[in-house]
Protein backbone atom coordinates (compact mmCIF):
# COMPACT_ATOMS: atom_id res chain seq x y z
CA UNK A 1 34.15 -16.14 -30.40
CA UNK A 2 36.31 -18.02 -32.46
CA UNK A 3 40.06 -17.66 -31.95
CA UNK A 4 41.58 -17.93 -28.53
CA UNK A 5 39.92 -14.92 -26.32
CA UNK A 6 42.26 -11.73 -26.70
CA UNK A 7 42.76 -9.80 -23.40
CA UNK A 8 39.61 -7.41 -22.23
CA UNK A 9 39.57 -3.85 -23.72
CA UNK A 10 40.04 -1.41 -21.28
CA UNK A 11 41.28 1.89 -22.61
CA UNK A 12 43.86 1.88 -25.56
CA UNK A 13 45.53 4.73 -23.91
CA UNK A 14 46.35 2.41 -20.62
CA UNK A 15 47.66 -0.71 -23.75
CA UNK A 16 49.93 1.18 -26.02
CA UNK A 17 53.00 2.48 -24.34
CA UNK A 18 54.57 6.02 -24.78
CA UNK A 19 57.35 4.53 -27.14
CA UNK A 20 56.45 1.52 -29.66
CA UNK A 21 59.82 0.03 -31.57
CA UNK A 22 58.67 0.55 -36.13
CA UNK A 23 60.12 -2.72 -37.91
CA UNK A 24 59.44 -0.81 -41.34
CA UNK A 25 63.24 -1.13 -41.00
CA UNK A 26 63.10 -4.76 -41.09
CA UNK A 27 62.55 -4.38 -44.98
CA UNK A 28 64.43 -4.28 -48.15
CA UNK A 29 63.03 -0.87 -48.59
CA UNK A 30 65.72 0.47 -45.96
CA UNK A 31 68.70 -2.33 -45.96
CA UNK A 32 69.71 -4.26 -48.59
CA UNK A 33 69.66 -7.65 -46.91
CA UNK A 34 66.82 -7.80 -43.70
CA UNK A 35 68.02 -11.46 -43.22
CA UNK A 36 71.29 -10.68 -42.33
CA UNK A 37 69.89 -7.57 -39.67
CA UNK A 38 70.57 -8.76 -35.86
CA UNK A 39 66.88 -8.52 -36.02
CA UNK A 40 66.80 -11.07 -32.89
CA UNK A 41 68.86 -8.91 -30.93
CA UNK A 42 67.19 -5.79 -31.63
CA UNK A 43 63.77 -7.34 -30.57
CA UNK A 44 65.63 -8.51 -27.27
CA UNK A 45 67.33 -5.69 -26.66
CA UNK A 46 64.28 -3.58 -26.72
CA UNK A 47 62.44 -5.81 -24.52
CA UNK A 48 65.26 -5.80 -22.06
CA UNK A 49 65.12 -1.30 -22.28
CA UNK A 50 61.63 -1.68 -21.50
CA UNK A 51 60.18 -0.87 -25.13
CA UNK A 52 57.49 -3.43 -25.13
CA UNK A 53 55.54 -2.49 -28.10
CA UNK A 54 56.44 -3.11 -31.73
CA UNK A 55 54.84 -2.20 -34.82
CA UNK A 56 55.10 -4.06 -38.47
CA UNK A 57 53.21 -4.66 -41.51
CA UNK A 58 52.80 -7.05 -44.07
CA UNK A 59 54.00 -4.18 -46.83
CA UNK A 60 57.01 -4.34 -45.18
CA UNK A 61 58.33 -7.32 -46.71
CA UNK A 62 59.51 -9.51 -44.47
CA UNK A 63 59.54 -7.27 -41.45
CA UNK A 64 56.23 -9.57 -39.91
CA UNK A 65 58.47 -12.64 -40.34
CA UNK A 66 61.12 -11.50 -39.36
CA UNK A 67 59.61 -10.06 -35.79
CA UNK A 68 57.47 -13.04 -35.34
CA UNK A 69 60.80 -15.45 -35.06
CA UNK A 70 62.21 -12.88 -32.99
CA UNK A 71 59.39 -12.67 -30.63
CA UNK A 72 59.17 -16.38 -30.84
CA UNK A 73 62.57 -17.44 -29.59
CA UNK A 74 61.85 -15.12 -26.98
CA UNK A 75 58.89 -16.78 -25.68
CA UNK A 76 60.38 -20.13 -26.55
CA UNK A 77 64.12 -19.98 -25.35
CA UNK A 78 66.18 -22.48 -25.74
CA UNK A 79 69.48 -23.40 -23.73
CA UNK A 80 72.89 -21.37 -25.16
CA UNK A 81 74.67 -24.28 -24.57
CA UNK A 82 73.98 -27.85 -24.02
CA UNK A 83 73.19 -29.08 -20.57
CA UNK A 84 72.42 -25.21 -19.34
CA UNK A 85 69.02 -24.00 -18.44
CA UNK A 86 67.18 -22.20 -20.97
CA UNK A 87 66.42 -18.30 -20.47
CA UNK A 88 63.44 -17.43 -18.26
CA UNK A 89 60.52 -17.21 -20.94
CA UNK A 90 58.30 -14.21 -22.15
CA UNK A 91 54.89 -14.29 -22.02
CA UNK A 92 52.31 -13.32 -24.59
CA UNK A 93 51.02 -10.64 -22.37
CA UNK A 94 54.69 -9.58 -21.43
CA UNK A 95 54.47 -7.11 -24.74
CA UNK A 96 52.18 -5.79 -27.93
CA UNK A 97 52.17 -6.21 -31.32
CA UNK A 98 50.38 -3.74 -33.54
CA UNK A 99 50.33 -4.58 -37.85
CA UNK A 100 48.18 -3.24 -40.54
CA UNK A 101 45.88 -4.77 -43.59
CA UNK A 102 45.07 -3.33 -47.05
CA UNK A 103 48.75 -2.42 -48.44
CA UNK A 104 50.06 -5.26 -50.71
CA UNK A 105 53.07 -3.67 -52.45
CA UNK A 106 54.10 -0.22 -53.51
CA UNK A 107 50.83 0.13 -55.47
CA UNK A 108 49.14 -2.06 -55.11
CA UNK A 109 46.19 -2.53 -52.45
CA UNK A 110 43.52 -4.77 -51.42
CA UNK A 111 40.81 -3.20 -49.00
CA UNK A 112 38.04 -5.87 -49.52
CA UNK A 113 36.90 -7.47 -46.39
CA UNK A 114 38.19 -10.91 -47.73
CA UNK A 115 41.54 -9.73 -47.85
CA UNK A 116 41.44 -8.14 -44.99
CA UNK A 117 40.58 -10.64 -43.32
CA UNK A 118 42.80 -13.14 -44.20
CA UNK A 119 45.73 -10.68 -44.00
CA UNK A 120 44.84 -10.50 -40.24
CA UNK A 121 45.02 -14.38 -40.45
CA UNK A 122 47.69 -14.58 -42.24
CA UNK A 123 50.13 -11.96 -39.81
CA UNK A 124 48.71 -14.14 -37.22
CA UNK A 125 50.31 -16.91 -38.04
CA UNK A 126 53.54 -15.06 -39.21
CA UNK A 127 53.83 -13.40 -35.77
CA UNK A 128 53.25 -16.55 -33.61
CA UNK A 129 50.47 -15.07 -31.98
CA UNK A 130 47.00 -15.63 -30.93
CA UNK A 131 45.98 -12.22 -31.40
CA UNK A 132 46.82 -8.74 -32.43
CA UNK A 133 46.67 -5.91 -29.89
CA UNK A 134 46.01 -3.01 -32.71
CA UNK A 135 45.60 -3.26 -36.64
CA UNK A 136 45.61 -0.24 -38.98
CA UNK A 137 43.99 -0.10 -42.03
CA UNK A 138 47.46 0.88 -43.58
CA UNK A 139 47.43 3.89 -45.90
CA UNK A 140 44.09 5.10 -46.12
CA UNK A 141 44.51 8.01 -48.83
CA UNK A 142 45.06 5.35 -51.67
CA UNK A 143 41.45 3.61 -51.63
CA UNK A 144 37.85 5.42 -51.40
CA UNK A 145 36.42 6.11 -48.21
CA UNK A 146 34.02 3.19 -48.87
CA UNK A 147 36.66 0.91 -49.03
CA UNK A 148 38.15 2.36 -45.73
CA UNK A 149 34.50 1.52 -44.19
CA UNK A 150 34.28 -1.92 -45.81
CA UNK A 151 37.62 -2.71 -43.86
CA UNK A 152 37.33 -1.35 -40.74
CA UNK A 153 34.13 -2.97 -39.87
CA UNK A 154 35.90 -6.25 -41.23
CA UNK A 155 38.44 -5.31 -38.86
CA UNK A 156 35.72 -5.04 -36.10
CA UNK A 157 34.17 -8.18 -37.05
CA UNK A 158 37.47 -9.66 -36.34
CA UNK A 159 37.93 -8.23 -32.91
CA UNK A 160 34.40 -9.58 -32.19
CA UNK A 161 36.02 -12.96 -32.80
CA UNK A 162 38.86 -12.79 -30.60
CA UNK A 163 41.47 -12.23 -32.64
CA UNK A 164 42.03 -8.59 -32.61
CA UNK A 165 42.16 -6.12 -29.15
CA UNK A 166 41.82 -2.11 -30.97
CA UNK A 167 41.34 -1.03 -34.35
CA UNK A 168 42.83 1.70 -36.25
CA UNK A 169 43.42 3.98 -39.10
CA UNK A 170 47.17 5.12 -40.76
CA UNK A 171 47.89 7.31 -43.84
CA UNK A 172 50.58 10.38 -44.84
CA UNK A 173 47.77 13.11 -45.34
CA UNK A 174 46.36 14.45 -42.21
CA UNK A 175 43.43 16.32 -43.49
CA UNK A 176 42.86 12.70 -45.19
CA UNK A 177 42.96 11.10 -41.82
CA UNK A 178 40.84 13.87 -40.29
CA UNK A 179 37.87 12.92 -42.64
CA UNK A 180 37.82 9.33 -42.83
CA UNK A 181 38.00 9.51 -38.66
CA UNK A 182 35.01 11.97 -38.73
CA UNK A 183 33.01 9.59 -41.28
CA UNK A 184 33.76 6.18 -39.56
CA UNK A 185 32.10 7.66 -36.35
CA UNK A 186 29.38 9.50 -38.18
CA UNK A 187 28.04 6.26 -40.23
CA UNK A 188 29.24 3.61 -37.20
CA UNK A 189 28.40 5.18 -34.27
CA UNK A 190 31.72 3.79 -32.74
CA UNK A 191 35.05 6.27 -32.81
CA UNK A 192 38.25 4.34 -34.29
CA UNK A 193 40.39 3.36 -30.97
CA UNK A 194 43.72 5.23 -32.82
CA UNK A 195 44.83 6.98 -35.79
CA UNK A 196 49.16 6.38 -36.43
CA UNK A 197 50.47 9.34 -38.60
CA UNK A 198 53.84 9.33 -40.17
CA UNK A 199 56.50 12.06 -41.73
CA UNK A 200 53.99 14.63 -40.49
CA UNK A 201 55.35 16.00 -36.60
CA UNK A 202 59.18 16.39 -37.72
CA UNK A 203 61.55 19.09 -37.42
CA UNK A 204 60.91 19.98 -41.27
CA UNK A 205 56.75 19.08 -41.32
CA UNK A 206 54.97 20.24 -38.24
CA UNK A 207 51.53 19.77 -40.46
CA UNK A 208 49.94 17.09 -37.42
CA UNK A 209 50.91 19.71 -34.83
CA UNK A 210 49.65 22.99 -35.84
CA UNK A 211 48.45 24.92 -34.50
CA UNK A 212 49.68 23.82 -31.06
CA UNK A 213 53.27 23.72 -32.32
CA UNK A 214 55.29 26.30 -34.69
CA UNK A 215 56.00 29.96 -35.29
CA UNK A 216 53.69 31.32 -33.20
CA UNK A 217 51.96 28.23 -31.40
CA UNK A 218 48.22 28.50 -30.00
CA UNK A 219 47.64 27.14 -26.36
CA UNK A 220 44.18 25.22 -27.46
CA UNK A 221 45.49 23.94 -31.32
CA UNK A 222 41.53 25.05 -32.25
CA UNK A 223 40.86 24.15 -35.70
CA UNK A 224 43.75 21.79 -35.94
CA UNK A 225 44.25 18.28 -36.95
CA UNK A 226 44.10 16.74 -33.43
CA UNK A 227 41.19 18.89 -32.16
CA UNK A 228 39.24 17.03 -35.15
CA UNK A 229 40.65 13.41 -34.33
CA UNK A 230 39.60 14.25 -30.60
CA UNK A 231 36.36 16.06 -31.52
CA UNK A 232 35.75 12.23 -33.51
CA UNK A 233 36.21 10.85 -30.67
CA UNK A 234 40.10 8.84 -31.72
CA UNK A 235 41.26 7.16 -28.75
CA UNK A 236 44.85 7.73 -29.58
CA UNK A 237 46.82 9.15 -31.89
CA UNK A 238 50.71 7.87 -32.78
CA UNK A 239 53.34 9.75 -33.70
CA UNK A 240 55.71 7.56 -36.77
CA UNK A 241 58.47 8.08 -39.08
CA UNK A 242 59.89 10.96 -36.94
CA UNK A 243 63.27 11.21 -39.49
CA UNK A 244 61.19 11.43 -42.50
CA UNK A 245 62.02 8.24 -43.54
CA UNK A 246 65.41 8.65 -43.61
CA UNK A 247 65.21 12.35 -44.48
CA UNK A 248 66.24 13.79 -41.75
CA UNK A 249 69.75 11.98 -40.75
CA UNK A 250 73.51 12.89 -41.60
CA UNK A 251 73.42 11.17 -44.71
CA UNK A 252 70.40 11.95 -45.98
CA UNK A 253 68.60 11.19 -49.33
CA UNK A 254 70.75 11.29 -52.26
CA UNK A 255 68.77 13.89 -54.75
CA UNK A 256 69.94 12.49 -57.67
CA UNK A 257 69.46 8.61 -58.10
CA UNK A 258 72.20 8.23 -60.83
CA UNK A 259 75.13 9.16 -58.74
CA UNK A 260 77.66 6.04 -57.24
CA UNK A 261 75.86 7.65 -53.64
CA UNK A 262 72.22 8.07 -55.48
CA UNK A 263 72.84 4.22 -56.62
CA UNK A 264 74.37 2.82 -53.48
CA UNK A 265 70.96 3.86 -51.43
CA UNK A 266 67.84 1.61 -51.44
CA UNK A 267 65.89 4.74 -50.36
CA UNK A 268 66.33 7.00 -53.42
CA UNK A 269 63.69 3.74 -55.28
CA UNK A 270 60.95 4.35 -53.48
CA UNK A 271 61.03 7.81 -51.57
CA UNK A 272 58.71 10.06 -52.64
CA UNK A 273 60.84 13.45 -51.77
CA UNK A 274 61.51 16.23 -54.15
CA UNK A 275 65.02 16.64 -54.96
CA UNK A 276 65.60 20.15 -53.36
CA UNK A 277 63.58 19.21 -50.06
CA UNK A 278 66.51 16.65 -50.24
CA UNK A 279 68.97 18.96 -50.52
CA UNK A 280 67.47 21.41 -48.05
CA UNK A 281 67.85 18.81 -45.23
CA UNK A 282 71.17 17.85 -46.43
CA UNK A 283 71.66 21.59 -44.87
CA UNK A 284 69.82 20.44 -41.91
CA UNK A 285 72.77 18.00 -41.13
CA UNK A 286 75.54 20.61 -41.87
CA UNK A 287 74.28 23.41 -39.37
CA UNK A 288 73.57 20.63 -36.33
CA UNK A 289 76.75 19.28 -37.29
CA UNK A 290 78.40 23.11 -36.88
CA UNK A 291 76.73 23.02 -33.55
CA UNK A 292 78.38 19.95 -32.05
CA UNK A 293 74.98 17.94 -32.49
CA UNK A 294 74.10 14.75 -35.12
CA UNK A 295 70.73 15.71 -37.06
CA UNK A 296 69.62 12.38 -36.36
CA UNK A 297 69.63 13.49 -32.36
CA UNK A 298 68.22 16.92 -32.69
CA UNK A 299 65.01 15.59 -34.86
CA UNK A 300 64.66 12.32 -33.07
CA UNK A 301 64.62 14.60 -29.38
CA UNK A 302 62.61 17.78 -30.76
CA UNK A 303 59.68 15.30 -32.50
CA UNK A 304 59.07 13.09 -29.23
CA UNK A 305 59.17 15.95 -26.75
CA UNK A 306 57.08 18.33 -28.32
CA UNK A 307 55.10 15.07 -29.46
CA UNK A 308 54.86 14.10 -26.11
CA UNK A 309 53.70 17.85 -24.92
CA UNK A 310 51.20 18.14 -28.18
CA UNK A 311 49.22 15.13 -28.02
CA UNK A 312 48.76 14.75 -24.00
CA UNK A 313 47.87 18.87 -24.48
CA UNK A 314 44.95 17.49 -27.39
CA UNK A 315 44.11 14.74 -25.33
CA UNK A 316 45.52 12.43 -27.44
CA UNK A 317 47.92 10.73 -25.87
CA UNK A 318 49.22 7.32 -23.55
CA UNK A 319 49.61 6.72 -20.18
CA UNK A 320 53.05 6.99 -18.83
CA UNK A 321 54.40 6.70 -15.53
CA UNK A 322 54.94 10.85 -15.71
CA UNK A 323 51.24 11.17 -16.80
CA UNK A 324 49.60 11.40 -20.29
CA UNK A 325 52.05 11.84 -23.13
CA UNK A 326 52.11 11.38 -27.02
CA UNK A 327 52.88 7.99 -28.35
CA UNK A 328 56.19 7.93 -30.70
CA UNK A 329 56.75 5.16 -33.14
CA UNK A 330 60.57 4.96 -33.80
CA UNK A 331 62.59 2.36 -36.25
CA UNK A 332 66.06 1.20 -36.35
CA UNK A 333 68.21 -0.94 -38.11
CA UNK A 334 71.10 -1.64 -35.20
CA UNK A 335 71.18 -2.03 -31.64
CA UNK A 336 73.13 1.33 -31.19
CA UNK A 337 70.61 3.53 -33.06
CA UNK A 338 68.06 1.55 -30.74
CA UNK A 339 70.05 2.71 -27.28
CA UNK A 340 70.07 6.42 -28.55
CA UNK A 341 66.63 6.97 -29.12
CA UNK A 342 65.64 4.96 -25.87
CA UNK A 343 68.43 7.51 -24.10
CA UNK A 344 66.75 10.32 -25.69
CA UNK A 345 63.02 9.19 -24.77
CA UNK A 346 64.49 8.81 -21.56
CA UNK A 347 65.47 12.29 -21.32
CA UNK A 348 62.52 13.45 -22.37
CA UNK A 349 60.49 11.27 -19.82
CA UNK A 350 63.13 13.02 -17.39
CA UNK A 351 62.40 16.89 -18.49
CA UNK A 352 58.55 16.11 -18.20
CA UNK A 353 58.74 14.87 -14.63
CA UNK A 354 62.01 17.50 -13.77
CA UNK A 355 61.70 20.13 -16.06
CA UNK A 356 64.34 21.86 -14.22
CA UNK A 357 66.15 18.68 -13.47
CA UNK A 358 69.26 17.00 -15.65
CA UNK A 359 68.34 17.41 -19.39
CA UNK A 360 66.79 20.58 -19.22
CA UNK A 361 69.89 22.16 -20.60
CA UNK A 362 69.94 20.02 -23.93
CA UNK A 363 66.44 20.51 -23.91
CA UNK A 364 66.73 23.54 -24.28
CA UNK A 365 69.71 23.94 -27.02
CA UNK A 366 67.67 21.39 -28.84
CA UNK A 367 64.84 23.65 -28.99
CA UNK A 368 66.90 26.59 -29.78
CA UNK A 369 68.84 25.23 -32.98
CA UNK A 370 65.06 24.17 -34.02
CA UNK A 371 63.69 27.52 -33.72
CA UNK A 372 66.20 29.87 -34.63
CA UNK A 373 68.33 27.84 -37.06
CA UNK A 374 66.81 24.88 -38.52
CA UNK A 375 63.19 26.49 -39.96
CA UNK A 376 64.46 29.29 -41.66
CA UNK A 377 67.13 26.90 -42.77
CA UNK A 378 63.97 25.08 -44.93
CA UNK A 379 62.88 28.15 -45.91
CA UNK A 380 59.33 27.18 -48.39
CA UNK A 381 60.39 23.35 -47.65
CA UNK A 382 59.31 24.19 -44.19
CA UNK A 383 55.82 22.50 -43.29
CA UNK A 384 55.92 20.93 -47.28
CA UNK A 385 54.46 17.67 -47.63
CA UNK A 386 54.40 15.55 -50.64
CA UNK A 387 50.80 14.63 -52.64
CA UNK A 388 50.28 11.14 -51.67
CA UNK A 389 48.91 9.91 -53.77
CA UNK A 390 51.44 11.04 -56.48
CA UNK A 391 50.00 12.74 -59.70
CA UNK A 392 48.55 9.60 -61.56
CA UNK A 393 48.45 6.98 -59.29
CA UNK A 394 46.52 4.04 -60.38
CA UNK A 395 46.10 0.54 -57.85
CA UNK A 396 47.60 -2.08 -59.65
CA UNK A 397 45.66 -4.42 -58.13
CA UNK A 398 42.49 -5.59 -61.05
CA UNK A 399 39.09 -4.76 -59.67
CA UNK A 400 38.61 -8.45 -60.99
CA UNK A 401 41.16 -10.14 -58.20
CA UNK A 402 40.23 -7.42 -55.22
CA UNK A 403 38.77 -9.93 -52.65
CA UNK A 404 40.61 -13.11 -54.24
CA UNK A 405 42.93 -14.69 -51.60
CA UNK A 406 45.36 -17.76 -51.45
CA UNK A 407 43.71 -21.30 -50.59
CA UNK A 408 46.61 -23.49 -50.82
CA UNK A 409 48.86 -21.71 -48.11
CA UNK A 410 47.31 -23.13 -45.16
CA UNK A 411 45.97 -19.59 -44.13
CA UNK A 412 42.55 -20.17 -44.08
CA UNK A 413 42.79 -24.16 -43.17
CA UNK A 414 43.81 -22.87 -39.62
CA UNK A 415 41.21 -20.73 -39.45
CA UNK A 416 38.15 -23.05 -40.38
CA UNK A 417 39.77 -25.43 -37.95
CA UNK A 418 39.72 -23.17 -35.15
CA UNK A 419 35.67 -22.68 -36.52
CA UNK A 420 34.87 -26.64 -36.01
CA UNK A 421 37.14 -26.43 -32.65
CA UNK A 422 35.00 -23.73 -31.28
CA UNK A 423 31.66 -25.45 -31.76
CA UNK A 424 33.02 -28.62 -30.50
CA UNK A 425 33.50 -26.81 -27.34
């Protein structure tokens, strides 16, 4: 053991909380200026809701930096004004933090157990933190299966040391996900502790789900996604990126990138959306708008219900004080956005535990417009996902520099010196 001891291991359903606060958000990828985000707030605010979980990445630009000084002043308060007492202080244990290893930019990725390893460091340090509760190898479809294996066990290595609690797998295809789950328990002989899939449970891609959710839904999902992930013995699988990043809200995706809108949006750089799906869900916005609802409300309360229903139903799911449900991982970029989706989780929480009770009735119209209006609104863009990688795709990174990590940064200093501290004792 080298780092300071993380907590025991009991279950990672009984860790990771029903809802988990996404900092992708925290990122130049979805605002123009992450600095200037009341990133502080947000953190604070959650805590204060009761959304004690937050997830980040080192791909996200500065979204690990940013969280870490959040998290920090929280468990380091100081006074508001001089001569008044500071804040009562968190605790380490008071929430989790979950980040992911092996994504370095847009394309370019490192999977080699050095890196990995000293990206664990590294969002260590960022973080303020003595350990990590979960880490994700983060988007498994763009490396080889090998490389997936190299990392997790370098992953596993590092939990052996202290410094990580669960490890994990995340990536856009499912099928992809599927098979690198079923081979990491075939040649290890130890299941991964949770799987996080993204853009694939929404109101336009019900891919994860099926078939336990959709046209004509089957009571036991045989066959499916989840049955594999359970069958390989996945701990937990999380539900992310529940508005398609940024797909699925009022204004949408801009489908062509050389209008003044197309120009004004930092998502129409990097999203990797057709231009008609784009304008299909523009669609999406118009009908929920007809119907006295926001599209950002309808997809953000259809994907953590039926989440919720889906992945307790496979198995799959958290501990919650209304019994097993499927783990959602939603972003934000505002404090408002952050109070609707906890209202919304809250009503969902309610229907589970009342499903007669106060909510029911939204509930329902929710499920309605989904059903009857929204799908055969998408039409062939229903259940479409992306290739990912794209046609072409080449990592960036030289074969000659995989493995090759900063000395001079003060990354791996802190780490040999924990290594002469810990024999010392």
């Amino acid at each position: 053991m080298v780092g300071t001891p993380a907590p025991p291991r009991p279950p990672i359903n009984t860790v990771i909380p029903p809802l988990v606060l996404g900092t992708a958000t925290f990122n130049n990828q979805y605002v123009d200026d992450p600095e200037s985000m009341p990133y502080r707030d947000i953190v604070a605010r959650a805590i204060s809701l009761g959304v004690n979980c937050f997830d980040t990445s080192p791909y996200y630009g500065p979204s690990e930096i940013l969280l870490g000084k959040a998290l920090d002043a929280l468990m380091n308060p100081q006074p508001s004004a001089p001569g008044e007492p500071a804040p009562p202080a968190l605790s380490r244990s008071d929430f989790a933090i979950v980040t992911k290893a092996g994504r370095i930019v847009l394309d370019e990725f490192d999977y080699s157990p050095a890196h990995i390893r000293y990206s664990v460091l590294r969002s260590l340090q960022r973080l303020h933190t003595p350990y990590l509760d979960l880490v994700y190898t983060h988007d498994v479809e763009f490396v080889s299966p090998a490389e997936v294996l190299a990392a997790v066990q370098e992953l596993r290595r590092l939990r052996e040391e202290g410094f990580i609690r669960y490890v994990g797998i995340s990536g856009f295809p499912v099928d992809v996900l599927c098979d690198l789950a079923e081979m990491i328990n075939r040649e290890t002989g130890e299941p991964l502790d949770a799987v996080l899939s993204y853009g694939h449970f929404t109101i336009q891609n019900r891919r994860l789900g099926l078939p336990l959710v959709g046209d004509e839904p089957s009571p036991t999902g045989k066959g499916g996604p989840l049955a594999r992930l359970k069958a390989a013995g996945v701990g937990i699988v999380l539900n992310a990126s529940i508005l398609g990043m940024g797909l699925l809200t009022s204004r949408g995706i801009p489908a062509d990138p050389v209008t003044p809108e197309g120009k004004a949006s930092p998502l129409v750089k990097w999203h990797p959306s057709p231009a008609d799906l784009r304008l299909a869900c523009k669609k999406l916005a118009a009908i929920t708008c007809a119907s006295g609802e926001r599209l950002e409300s309808v997809a953000i309360r259809w994907s953590m219900e039926e989440w919720a229903r889906v992945a307790a139903a496979a198995g799959l799911g958290v501990q919650s004080p209304v019994g097993q449900v499927g783990p959602t991982v939603c972003g934000v970029s505002s404090i408002p956005e952050l109070e609707e989706t906890v209202k919304e989780w809250r009503e969902v929480m309610s229907c589970i535990q009342h499903p007669g009770g106060p909510g029911s009735e939204r509930r329902g119209k929710v499920l309605k417009l989904v059903r009857e209006q929204l799908w055969p609104a998408l039409g062939r863009w229903k259940d479409y996902a992306w290739d990912s990688p794209g046609a072409g795709f080449v990592n960036s990174r030289p074969v000659e520099a995989r493995g090759k990590v900063p000395t001079d940064d003060g990354v791996l200093d802190a780490y040999e010196h924990l290594k002469r501290k810990a024999r010392v004792q």
